[in-house]
N, C-alpha and C. Protein backbone atom coordinates (compact mmCIF):
# COMPACT_ATOMS: atom_id res chain seq x y z
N UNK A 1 0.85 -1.19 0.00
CA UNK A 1 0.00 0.00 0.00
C UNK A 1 0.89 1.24 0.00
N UNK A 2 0.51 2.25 -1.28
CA UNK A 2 1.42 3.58 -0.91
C UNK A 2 1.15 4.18 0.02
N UNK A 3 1.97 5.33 0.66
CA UNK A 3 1.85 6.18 1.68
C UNK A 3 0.79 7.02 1.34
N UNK A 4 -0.10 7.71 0.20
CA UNK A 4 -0.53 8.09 -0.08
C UNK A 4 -2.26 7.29 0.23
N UNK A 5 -2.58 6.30 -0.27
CA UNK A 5 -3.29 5.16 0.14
C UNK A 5 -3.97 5.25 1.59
N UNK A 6 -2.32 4.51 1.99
CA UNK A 6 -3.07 4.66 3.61
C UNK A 6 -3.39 6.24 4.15
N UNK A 7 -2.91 7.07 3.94
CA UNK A 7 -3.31 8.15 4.84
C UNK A 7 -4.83 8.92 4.07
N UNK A 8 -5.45 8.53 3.13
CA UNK A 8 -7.13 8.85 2.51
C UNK A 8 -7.30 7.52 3.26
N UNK A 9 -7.01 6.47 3.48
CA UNK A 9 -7.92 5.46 4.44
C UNK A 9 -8.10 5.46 5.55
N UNK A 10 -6.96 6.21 6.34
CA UNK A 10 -6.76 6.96 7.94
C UNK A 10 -7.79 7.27 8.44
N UNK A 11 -8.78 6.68 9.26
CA UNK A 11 -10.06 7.59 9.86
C UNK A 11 -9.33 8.54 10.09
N UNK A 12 -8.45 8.52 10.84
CA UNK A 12 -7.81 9.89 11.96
C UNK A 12 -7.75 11.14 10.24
N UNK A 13 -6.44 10.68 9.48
CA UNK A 13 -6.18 11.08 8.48
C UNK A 13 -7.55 12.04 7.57
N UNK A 14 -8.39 11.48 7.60
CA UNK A 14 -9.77 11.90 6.87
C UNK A 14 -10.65 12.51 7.70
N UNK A 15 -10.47 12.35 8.95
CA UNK A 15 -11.57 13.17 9.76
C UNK A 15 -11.03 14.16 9.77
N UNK A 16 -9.70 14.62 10.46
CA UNK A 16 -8.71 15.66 10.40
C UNK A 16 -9.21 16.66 8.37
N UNK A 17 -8.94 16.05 7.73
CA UNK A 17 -8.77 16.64 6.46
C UNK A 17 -10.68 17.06 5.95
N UNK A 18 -11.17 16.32 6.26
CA UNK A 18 -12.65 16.49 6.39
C UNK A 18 -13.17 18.20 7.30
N UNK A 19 -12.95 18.01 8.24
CA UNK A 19 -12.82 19.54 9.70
C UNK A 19 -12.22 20.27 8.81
N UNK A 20 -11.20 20.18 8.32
CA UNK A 20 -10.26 21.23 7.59
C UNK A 20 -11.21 21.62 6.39
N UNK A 21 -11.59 20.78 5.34
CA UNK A 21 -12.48 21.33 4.48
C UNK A 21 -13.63 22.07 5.08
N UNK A 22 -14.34 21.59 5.94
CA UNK A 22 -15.24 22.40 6.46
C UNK A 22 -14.92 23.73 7.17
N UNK A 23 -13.63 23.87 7.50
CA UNK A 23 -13.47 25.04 7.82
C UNK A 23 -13.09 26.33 6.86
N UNK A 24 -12.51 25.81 5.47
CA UNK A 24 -11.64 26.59 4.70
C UNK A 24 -12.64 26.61 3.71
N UNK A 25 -13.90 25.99 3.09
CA UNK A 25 -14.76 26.02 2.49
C UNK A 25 -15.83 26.58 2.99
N UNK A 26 -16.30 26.15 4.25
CA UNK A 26 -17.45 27.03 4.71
C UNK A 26 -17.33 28.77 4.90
N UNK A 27 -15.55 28.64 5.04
CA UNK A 27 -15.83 30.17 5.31
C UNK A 27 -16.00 30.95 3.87
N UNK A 28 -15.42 30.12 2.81
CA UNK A 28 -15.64 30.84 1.10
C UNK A 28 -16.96 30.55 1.31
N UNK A 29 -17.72 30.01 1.25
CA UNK A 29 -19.25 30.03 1.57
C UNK A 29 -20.08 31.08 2.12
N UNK A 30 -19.55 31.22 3.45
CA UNK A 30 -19.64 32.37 4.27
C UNK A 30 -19.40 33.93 3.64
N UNK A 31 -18.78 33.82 2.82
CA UNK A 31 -18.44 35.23 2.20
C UNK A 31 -18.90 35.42 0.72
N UNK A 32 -19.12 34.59 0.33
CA UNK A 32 -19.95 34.39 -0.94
C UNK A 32 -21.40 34.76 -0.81
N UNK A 33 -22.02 34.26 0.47
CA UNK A 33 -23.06 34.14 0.80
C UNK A 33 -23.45 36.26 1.28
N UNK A 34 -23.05 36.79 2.28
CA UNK A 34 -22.49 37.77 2.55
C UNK A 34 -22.46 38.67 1.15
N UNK A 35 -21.53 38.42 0.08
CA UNK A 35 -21.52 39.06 -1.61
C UNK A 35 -22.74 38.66 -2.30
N UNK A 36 -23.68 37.46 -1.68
CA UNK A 36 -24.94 37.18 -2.39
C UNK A 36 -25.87 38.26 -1.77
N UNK A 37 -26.15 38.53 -0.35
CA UNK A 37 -26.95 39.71 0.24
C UNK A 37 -26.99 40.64 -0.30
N UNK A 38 -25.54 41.13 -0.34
CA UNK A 38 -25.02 42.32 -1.12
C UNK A 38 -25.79 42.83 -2.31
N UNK A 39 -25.44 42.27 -3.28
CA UNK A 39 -26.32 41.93 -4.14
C UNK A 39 -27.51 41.79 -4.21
N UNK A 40 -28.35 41.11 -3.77
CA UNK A 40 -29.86 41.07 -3.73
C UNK A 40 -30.41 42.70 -3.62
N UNK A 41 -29.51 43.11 -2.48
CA UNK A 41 -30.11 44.77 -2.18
C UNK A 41 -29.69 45.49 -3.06
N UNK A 42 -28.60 45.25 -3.48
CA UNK A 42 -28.42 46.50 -4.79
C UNK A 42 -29.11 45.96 -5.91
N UNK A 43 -29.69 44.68 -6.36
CA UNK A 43 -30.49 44.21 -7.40
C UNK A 43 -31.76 45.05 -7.20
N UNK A 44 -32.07 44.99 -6.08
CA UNK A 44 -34.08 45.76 -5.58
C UNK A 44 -33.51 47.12 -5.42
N UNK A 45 -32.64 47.78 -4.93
CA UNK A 45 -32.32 49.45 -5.37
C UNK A 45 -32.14 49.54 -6.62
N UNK A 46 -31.99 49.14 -7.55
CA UNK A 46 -31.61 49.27 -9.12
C UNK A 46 -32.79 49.38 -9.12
N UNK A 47 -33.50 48.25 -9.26
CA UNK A 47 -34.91 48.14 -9.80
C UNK A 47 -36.33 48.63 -9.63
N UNK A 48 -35.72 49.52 -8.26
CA UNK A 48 -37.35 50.36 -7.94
C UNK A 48 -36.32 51.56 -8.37
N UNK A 49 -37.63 52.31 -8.91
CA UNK A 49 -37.90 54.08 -9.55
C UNK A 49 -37.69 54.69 -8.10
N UNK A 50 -36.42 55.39 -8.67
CA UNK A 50 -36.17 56.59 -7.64
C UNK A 50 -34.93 56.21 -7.10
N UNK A 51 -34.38 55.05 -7.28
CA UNK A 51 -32.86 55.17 -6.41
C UNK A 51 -32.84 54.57 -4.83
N UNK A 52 -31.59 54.67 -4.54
CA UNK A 52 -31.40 54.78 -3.03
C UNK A 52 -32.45 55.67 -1.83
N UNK A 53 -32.58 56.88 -2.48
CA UNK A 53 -33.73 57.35 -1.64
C UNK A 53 -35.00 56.83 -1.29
N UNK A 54 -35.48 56.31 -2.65
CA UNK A 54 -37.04 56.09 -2.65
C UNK A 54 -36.88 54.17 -1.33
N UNK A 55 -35.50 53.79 -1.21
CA UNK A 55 -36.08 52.52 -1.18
C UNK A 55 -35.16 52.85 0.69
N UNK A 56 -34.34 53.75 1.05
CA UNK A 56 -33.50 53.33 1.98
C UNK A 56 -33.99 52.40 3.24
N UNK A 57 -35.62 52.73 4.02
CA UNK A 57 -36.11 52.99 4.45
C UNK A 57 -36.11 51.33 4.88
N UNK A 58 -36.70 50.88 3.96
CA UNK A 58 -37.07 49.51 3.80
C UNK A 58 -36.21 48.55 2.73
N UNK A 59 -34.79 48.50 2.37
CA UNK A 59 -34.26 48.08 1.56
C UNK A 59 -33.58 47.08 2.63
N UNK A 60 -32.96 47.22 3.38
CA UNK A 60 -32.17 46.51 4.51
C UNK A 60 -33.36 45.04 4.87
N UNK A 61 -34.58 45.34 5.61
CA UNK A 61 -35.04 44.35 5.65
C UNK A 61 -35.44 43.25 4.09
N UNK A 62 -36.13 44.16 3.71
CA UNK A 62 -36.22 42.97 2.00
C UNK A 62 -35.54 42.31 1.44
N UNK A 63 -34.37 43.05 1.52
CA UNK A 63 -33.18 42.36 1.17
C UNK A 63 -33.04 40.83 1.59
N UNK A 64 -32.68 41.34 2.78
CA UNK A 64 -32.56 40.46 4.17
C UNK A 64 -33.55 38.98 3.70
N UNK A 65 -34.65 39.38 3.97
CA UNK A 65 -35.87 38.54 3.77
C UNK A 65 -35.48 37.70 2.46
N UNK A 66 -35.33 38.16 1.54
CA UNK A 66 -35.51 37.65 0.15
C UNK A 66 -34.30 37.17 -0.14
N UNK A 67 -33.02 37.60 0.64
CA UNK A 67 -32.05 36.58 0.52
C UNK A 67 -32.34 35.62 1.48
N UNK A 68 -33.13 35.42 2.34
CA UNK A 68 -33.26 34.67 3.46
C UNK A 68 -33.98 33.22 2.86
N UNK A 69 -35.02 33.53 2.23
CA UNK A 69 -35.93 33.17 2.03
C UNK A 69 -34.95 32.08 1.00
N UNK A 70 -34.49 32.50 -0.39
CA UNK A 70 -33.56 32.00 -0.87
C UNK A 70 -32.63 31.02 -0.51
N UNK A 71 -31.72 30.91 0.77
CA UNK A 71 -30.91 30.56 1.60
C UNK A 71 -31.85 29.01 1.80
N UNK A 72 -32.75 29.66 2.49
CA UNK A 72 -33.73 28.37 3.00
C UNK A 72 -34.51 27.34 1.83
N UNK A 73 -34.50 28.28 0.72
CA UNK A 73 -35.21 27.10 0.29
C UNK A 73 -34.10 26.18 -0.95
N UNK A 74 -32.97 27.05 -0.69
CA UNK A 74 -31.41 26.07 -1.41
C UNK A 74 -30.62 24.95 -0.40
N UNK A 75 -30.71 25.39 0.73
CA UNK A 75 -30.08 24.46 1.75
C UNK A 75 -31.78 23.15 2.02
N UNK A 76 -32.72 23.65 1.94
CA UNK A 76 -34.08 22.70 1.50
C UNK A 76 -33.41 21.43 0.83
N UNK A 77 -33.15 21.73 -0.81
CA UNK A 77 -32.49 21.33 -1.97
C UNK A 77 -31.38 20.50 -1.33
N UNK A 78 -30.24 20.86 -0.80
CA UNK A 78 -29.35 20.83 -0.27
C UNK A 78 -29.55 19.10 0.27
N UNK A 79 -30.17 19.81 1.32
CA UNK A 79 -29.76 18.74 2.15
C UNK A 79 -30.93 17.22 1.83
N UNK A 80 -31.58 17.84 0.53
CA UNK A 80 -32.62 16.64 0.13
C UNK A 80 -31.97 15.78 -0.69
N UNK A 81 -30.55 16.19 -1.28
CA UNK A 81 -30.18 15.76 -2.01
C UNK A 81 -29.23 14.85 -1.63
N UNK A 82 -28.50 13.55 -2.80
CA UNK A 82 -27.76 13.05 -2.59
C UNK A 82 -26.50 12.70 -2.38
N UNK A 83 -25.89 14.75 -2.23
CA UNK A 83 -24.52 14.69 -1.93
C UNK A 83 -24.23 14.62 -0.79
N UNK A 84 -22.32 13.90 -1.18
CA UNK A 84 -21.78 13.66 0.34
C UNK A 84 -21.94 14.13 1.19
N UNK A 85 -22.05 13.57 2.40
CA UNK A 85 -21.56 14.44 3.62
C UNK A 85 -21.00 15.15 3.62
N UNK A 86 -19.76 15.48 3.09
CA UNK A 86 -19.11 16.29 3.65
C UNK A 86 -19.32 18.01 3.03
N UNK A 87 -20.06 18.03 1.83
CA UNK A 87 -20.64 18.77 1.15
C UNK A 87 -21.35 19.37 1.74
N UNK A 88 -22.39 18.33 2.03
CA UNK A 88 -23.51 19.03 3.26
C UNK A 88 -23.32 19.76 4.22
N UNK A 89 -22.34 19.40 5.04
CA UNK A 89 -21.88 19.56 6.10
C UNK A 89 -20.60 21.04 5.82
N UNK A 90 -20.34 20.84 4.65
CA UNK A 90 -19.59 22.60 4.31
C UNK A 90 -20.64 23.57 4.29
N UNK A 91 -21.56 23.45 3.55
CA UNK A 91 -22.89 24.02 3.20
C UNK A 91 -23.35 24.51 4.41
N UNK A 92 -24.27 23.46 5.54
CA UNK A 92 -24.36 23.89 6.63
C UNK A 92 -23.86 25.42 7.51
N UNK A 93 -22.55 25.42 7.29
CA UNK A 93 -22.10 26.75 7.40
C UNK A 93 -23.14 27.88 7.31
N UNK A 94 -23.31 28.04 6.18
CA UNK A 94 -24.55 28.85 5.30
C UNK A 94 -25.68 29.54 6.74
N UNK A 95 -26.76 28.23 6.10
CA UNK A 95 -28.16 28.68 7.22
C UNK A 95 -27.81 28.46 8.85
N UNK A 96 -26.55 27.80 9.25
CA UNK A 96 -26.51 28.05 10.54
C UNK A 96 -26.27 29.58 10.28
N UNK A 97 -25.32 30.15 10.13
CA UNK A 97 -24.56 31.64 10.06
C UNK A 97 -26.10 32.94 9.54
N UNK A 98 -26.73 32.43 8.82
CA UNK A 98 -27.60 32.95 8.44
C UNK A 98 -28.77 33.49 9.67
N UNK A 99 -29.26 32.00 9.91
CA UNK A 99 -30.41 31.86 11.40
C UNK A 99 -29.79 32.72 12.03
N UNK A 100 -28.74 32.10 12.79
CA UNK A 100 -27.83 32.84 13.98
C UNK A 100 -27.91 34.45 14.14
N UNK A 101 -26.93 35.03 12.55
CA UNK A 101 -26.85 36.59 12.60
C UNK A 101 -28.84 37.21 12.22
N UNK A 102 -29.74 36.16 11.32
CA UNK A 102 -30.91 36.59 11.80
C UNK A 102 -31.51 36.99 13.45
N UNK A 103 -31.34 36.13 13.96
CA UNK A 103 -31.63 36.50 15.30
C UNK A 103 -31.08 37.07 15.87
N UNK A 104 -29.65 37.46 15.77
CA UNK A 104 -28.85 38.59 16.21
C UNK A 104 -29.66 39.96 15.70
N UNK A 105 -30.11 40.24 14.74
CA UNK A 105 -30.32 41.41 13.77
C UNK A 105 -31.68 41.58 14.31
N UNK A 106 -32.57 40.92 14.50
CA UNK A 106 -34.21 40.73 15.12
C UNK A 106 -34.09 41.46 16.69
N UNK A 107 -33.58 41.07 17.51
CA UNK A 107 -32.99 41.35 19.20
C UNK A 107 -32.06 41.65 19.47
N UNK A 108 -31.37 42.84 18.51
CA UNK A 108 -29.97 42.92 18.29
C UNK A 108 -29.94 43.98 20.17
N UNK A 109 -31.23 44.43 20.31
CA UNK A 109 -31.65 45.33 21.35
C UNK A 109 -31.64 44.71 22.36
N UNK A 110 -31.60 43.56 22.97
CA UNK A 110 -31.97 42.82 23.83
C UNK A 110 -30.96 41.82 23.90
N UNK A 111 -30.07 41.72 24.14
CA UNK A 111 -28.49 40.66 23.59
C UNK A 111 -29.00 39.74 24.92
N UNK A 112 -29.35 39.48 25.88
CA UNK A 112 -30.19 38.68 26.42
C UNK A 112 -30.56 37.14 25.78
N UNK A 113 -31.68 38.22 25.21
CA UNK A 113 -32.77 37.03 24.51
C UNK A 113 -32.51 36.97 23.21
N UNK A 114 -31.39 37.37 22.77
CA UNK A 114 -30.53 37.28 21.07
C UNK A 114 -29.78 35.81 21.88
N UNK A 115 -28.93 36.06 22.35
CA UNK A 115 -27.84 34.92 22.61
C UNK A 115 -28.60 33.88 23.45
N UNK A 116 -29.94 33.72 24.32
CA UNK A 116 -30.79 32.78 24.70
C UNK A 116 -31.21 31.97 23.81
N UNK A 117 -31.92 32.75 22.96
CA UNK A 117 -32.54 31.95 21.35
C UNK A 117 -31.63 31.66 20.58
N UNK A 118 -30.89 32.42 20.17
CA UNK A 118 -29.36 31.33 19.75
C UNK A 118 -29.02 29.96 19.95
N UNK A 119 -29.00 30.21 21.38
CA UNK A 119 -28.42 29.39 22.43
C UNK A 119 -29.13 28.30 21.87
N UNK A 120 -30.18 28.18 22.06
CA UNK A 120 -31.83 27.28 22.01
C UNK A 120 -31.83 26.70 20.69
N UNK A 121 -31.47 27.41 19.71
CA UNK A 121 -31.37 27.00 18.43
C UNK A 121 -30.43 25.93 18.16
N UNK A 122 -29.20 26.74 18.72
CA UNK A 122 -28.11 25.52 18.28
C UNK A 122 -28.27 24.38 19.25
N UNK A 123 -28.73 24.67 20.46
CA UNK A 123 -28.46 23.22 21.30
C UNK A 123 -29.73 22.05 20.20
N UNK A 124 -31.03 23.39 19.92
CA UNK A 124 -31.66 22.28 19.38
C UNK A 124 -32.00 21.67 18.07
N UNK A 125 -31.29 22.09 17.27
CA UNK A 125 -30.01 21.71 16.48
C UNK A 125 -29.27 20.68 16.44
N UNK A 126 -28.20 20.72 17.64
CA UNK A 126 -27.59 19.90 18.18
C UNK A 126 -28.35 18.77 18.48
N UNK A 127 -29.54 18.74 19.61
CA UNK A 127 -30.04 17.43 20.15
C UNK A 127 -30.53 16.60 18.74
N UNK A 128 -31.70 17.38 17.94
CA UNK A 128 -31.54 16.82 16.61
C UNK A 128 -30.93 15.92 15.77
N UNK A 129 -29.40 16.87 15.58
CA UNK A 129 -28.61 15.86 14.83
C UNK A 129 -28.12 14.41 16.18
N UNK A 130 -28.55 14.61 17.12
CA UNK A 130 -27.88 13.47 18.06
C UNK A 130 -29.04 12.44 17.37
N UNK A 131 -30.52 12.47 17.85
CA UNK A 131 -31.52 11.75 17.72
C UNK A 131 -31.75 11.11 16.47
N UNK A 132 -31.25 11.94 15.50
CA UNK A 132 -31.49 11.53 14.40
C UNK A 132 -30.06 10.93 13.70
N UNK A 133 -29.14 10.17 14.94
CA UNK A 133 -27.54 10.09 14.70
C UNK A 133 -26.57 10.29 13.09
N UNK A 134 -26.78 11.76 13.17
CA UNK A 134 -26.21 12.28 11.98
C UNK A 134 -24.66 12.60 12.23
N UNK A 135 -24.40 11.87 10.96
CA UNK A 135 -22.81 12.56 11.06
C UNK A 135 -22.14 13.73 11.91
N UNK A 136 -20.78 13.25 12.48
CA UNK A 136 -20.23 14.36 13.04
C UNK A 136 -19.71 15.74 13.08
N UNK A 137 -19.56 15.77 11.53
CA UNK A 137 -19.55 16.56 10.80
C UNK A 137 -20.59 17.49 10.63
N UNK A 138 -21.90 17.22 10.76
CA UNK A 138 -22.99 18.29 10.73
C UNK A 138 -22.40 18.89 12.04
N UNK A 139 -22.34 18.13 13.48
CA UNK A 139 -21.96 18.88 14.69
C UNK A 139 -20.94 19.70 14.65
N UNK A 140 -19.61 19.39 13.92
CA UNK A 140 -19.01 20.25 13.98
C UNK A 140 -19.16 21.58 13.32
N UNK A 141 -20.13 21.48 11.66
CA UNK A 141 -20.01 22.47 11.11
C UNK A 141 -20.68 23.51 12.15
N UNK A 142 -21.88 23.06 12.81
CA UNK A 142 -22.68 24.05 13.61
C UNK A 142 -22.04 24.69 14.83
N UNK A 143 -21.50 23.52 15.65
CA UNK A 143 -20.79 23.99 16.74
C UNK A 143 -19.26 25.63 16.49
N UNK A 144 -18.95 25.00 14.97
CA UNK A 144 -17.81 25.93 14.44
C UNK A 144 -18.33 27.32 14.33
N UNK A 145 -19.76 27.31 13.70
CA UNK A 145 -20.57 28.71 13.05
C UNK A 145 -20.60 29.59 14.31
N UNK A 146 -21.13 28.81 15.26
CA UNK A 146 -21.72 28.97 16.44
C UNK A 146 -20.87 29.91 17.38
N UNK A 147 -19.82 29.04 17.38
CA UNK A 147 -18.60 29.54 18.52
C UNK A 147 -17.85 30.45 17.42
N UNK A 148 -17.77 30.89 16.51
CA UNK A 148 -17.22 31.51 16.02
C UNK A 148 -18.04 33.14 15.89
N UNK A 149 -19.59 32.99 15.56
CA UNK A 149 -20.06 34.08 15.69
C UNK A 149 -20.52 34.86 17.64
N UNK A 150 -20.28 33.72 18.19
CA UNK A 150 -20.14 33.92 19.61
C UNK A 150 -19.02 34.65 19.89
N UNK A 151 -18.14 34.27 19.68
CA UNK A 151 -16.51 35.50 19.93
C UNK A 151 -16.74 36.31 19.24
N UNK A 152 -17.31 36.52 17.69
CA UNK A 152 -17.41 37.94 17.24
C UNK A 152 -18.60 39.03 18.13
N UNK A 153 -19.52 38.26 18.47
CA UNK A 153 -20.60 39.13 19.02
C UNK A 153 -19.80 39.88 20.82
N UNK A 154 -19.01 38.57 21.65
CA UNK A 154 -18.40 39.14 22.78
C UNK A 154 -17.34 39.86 22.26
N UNK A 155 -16.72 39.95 21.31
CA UNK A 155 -15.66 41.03 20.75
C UNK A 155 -16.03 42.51 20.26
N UNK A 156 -17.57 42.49 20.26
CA UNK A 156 -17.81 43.69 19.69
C UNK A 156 -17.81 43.95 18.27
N UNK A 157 -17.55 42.84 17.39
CA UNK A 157 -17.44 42.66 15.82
C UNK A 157 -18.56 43.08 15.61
N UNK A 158 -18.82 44.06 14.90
CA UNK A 158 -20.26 43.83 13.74
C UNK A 158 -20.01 43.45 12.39
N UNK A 159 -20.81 43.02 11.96
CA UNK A 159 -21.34 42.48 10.42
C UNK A 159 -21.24 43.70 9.29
């Protein structure tokens, strides 16, 4: 067997390199996703009469919504479909990061009951993928989104 061989047959070897894709892919995901928002709102300011003025008011939420809405019904697709795990599980990234900074943005006033419902989400989330014994990989992608937008929110990061 080449050296090459055994280490793609390595659980250790492949779980390790697996985490790593999910980390270095979800975050191009993450920022793609982010340049897709972007977009959506300057697509609906282009397209209503009058500009930036006529729409400022209400452009932020629609946006929001209609990329949201989008998000949810591709990760739908997503996860109905018959790609790998580990695909899925890059993807994931996505509508966790999405939900999450949604509910950040909803109770952004109340950081309380922003990071409670969070909280609530991902644990139940979490219990989910236990019950329904899904790959580890879904746990990690979520747990990663999770704790990662958790240090940005105690750091004072905004979006």
């Amino acid at each position: 067997m080449h050296k090459k061989d055994f280490m793609l047959k390595n659980p250790i070897i492949k779980n390790i390199l697996s985490a790593v894709a999910v980390v270095g892919f979800g975050f191009v995901l993450l920022n793609l996703t982010f340049i897709f928002f972007a977009a959506v709102g300057f697509l609906i300011t282009f397209l209503v009469p009058g500009g930036l003025e006529a729409v400022q008011s209400w452009i932020g939420p629609v946006s929001f919504a209609v990329s949201t809405l989008f998000i949810a019904i591709f990760s739908w697709l997503i996860f109905r479909s018959g790609w790998p795990t580990l695909v899925k599980a890059i993807y994931m990234t996505v509508p966790t990061a999405v939900v999450l900074v949604l509910d950040g943005i909803l109770f952004y006033r109340w950081p309380i009951i922003a990071n409670s419902i969070g909280t609530l989400l991902v644990l139940a989330t979490l219990y989910f993928f236990y019950r329904t014994e899904q790959p580890w990989l879904y746990f990690f992608s979520v747990i990663l989104v999770s704790l990662a937008l958790l240090i940005m929110g105690l750091s004072g990061t905004e979006i």
